[in-house]
C-alpha atoms as a PDB file:
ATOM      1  CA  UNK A   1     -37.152  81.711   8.320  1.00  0.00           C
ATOM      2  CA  UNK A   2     -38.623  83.914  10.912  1.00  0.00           C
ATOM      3  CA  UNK A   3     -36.669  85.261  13.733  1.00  0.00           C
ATOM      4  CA  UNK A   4     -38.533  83.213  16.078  1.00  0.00           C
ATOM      5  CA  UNK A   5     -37.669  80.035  14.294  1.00  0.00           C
ATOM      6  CA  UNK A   6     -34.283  80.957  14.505  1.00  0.00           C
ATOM      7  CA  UNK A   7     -34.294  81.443  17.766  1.00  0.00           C
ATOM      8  CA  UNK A   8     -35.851  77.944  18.711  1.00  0.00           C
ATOM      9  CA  UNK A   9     -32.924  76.099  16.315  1.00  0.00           C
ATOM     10  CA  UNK A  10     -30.274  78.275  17.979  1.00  0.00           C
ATOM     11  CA  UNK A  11     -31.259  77.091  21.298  1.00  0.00           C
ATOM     12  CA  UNK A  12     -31.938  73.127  20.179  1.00  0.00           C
ATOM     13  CA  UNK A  13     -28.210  73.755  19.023  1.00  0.00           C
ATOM     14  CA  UNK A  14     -26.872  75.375  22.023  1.00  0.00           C
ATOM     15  CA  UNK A  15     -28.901  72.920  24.427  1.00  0.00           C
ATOM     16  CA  UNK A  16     -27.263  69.698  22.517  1.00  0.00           C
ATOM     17  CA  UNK A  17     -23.425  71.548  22.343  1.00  0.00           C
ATOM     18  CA  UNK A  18     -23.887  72.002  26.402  1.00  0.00           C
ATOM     19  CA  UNK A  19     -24.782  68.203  26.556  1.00  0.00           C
ATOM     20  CA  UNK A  20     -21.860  66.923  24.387  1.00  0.00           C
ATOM     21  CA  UNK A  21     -19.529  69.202  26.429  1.00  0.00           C
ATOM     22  CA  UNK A  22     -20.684  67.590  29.360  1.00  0.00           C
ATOM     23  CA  UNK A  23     -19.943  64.339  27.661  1.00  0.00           C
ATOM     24  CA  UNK A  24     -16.490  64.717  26.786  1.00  0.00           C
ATOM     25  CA  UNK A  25     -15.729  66.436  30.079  1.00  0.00           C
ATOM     26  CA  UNK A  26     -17.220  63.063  31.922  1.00  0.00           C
ATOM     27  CA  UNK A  27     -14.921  60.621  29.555  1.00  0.00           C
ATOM     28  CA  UNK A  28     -12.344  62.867  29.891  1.00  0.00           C
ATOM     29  CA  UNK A  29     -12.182  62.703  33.892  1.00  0.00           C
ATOM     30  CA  UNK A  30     -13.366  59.184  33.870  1.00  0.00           C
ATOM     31  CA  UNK A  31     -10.992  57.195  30.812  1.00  0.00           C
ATOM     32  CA  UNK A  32      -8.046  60.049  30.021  1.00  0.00           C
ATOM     33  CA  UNK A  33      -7.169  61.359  33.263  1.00  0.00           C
ATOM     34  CA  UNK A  34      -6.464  57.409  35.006  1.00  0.00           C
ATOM     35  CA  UNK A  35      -3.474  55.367  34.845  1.00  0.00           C
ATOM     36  CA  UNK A  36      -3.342  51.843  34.570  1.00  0.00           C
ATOM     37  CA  UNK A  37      -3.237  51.404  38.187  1.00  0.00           C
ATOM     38  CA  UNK A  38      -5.755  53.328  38.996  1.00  0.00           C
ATOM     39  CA  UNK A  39      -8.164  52.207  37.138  1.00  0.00           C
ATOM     40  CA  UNK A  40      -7.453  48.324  38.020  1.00  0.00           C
ATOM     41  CA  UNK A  41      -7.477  49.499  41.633  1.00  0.00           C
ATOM     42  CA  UNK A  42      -4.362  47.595  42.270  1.00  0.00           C
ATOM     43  CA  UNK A  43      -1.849  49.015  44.651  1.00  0.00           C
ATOM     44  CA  UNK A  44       1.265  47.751  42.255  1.00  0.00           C
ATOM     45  CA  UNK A  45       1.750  48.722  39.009  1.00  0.00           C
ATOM     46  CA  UNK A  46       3.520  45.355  38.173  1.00  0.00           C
ATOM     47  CA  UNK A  47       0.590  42.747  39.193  1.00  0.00           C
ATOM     48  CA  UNK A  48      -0.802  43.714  35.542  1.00  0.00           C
ATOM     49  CA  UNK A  49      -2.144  40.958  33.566  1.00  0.00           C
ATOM     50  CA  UNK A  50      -1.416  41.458  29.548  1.00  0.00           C
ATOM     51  CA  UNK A  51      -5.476  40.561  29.149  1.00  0.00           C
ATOM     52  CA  UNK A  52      -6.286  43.362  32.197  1.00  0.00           C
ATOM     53  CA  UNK A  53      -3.347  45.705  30.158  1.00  0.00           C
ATOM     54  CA  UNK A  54      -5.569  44.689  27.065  1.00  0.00           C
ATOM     55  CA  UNK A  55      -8.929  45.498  28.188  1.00  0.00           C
ATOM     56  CA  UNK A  56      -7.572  48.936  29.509  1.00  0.00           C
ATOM     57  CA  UNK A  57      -6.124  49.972  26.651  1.00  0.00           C
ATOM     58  CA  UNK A  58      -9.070  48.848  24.162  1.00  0.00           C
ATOM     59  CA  UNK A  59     -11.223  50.995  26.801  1.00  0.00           C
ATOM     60  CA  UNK A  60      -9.434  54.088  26.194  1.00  0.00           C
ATOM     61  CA  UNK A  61      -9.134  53.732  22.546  1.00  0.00           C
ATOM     62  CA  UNK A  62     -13.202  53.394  22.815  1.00  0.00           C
ATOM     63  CA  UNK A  63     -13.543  56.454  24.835  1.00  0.00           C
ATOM     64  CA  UNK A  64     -10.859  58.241  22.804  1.00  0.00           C
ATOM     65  CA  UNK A  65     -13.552  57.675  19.724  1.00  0.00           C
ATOM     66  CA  UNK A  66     -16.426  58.356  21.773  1.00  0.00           C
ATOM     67  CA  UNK A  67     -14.629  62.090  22.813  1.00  0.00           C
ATOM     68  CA  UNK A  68     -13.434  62.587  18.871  1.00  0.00           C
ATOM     69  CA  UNK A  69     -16.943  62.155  17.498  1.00  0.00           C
ATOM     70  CA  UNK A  70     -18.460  64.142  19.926  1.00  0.00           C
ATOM     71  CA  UNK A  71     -15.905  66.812  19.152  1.00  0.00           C
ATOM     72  CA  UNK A  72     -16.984  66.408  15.514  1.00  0.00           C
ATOM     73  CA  UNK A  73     -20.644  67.124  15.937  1.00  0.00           C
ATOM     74  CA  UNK A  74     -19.793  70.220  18.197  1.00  0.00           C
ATOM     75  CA  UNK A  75     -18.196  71.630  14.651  1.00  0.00           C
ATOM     76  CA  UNK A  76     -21.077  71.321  13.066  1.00  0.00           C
ATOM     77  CA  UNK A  77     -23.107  72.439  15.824  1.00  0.00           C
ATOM     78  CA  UNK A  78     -21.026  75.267  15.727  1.00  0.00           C
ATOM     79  CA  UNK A  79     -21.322  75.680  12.301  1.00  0.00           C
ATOM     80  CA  UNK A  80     -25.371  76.119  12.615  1.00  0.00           C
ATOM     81  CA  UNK A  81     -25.237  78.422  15.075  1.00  0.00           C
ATOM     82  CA  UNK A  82     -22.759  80.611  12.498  1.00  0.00           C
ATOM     83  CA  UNK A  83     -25.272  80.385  10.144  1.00  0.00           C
ATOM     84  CA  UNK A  84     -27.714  81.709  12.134  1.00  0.00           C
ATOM     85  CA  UNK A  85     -25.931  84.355  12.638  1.00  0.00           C
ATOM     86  CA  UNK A  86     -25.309  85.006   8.656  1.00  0.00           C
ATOM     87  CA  UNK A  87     -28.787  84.014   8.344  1.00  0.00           C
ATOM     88  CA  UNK A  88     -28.297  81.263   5.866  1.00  0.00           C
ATOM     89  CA  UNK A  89     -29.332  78.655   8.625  1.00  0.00           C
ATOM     90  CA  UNK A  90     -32.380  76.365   6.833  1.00  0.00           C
ATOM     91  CA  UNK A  91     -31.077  76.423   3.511  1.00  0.00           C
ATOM     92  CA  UNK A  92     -29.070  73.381   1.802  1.00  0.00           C
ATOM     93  CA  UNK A  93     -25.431  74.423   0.897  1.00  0.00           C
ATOM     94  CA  UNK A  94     -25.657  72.159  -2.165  1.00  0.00           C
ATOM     95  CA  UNK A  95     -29.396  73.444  -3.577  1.00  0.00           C
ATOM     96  CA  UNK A  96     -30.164  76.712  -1.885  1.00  0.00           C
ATOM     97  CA  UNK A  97     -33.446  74.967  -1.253  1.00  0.00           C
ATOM     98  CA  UNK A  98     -35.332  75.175   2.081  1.00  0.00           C
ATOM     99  CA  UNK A  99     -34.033  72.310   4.580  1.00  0.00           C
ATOM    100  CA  UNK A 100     -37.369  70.924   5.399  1.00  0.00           C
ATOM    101  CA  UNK A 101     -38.675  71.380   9.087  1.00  0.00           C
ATOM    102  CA  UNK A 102     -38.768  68.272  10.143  1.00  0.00           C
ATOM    103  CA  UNK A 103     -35.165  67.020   9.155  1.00  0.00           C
ATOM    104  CA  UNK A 104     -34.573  70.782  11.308  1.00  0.00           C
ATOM    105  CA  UNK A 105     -36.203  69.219  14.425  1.00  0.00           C
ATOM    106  CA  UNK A 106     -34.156  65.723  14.316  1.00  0.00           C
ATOM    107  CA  UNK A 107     -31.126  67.062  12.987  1.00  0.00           C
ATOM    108  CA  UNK A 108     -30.845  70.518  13.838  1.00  0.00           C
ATOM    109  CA  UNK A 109     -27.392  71.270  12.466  1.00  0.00           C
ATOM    110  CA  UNK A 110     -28.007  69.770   8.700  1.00  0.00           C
ATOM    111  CA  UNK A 111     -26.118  71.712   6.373  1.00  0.00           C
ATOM    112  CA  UNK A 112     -28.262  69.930   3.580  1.00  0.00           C
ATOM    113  CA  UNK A 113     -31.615  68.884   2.500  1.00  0.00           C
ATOM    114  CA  UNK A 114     -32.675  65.442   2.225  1.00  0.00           C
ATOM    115  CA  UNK A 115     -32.608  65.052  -1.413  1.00  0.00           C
ATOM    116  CA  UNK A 116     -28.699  66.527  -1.651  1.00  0.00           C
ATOM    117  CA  UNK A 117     -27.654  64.657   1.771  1.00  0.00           C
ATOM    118  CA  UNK A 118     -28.682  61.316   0.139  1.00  0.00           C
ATOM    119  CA  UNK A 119     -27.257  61.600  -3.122  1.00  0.00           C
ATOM    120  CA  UNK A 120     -23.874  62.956  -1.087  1.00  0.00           C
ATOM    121  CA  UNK A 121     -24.012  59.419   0.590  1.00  0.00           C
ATOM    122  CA  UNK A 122     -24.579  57.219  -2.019  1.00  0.00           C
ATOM    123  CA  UNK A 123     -21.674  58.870  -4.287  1.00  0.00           C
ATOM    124  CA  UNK A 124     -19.439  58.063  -1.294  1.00  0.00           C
ATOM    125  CA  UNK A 125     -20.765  54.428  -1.924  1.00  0.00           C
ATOM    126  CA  UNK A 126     -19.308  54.458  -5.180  1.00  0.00           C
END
């Protein structure tokens, strides 16, 4: 892979690693940082309804998996952008084979081709 190649994937990478950031920063300020009572916008804490309590608490536990999967595909993006720097970025870990373009462009930190990617998934169907 040329240098200029590398270059473009290293800043696809960086460019979607600022966005997640951004991401987890906005849930963070918007589901973590609330209480119950602020976020009912009741002045009491004790005119909670057990449905309201409910909702509230199923609404954290969503943003909660929102923030850990977002956290998850930082790794990897963060794995990429090391091997860039190694200069193993484009090849499958599994093959050694070139990662084909394409897959590059929609999925810019794959760590595998699509032949070894899809026989990864369906052995974790068996």
């Amino acid at each position: 892979m040329t240098k200029k190649e590398l270059e473009h994937y290293k800043q696809l990478l960086l460019k979607k690693r600022e966005e997640l950031l951004r991401e987890i920063n906005y849930i963070k300020e918007n589901s973590f940082k609330k209480t119950m009572k602020e976020s009912s916008g009741e002045i009491s804490a004790y005119n909670f309804h057990m449905a309201d309590q409910g909702t509230d608490t199923n609404e954290r536990e969503k943003a909660f998996m929102f923030a850990y999967r977002e956290n998850r595909l930082i790794y990897h993006i963060d794995q990429a952008l090391e091997r860039i720097k190694t200069k193993t970025y484009g090849n499958c870990q599994e093959c050694g084979n070139p990662i084909n373009r394409e897959r590059l462009e929609a999925v810019p930190h794959a760590r595998m081709c699509i032949d070894c990617k899809s026989k990864e998934e369906q052995s974790k169907k068996e």
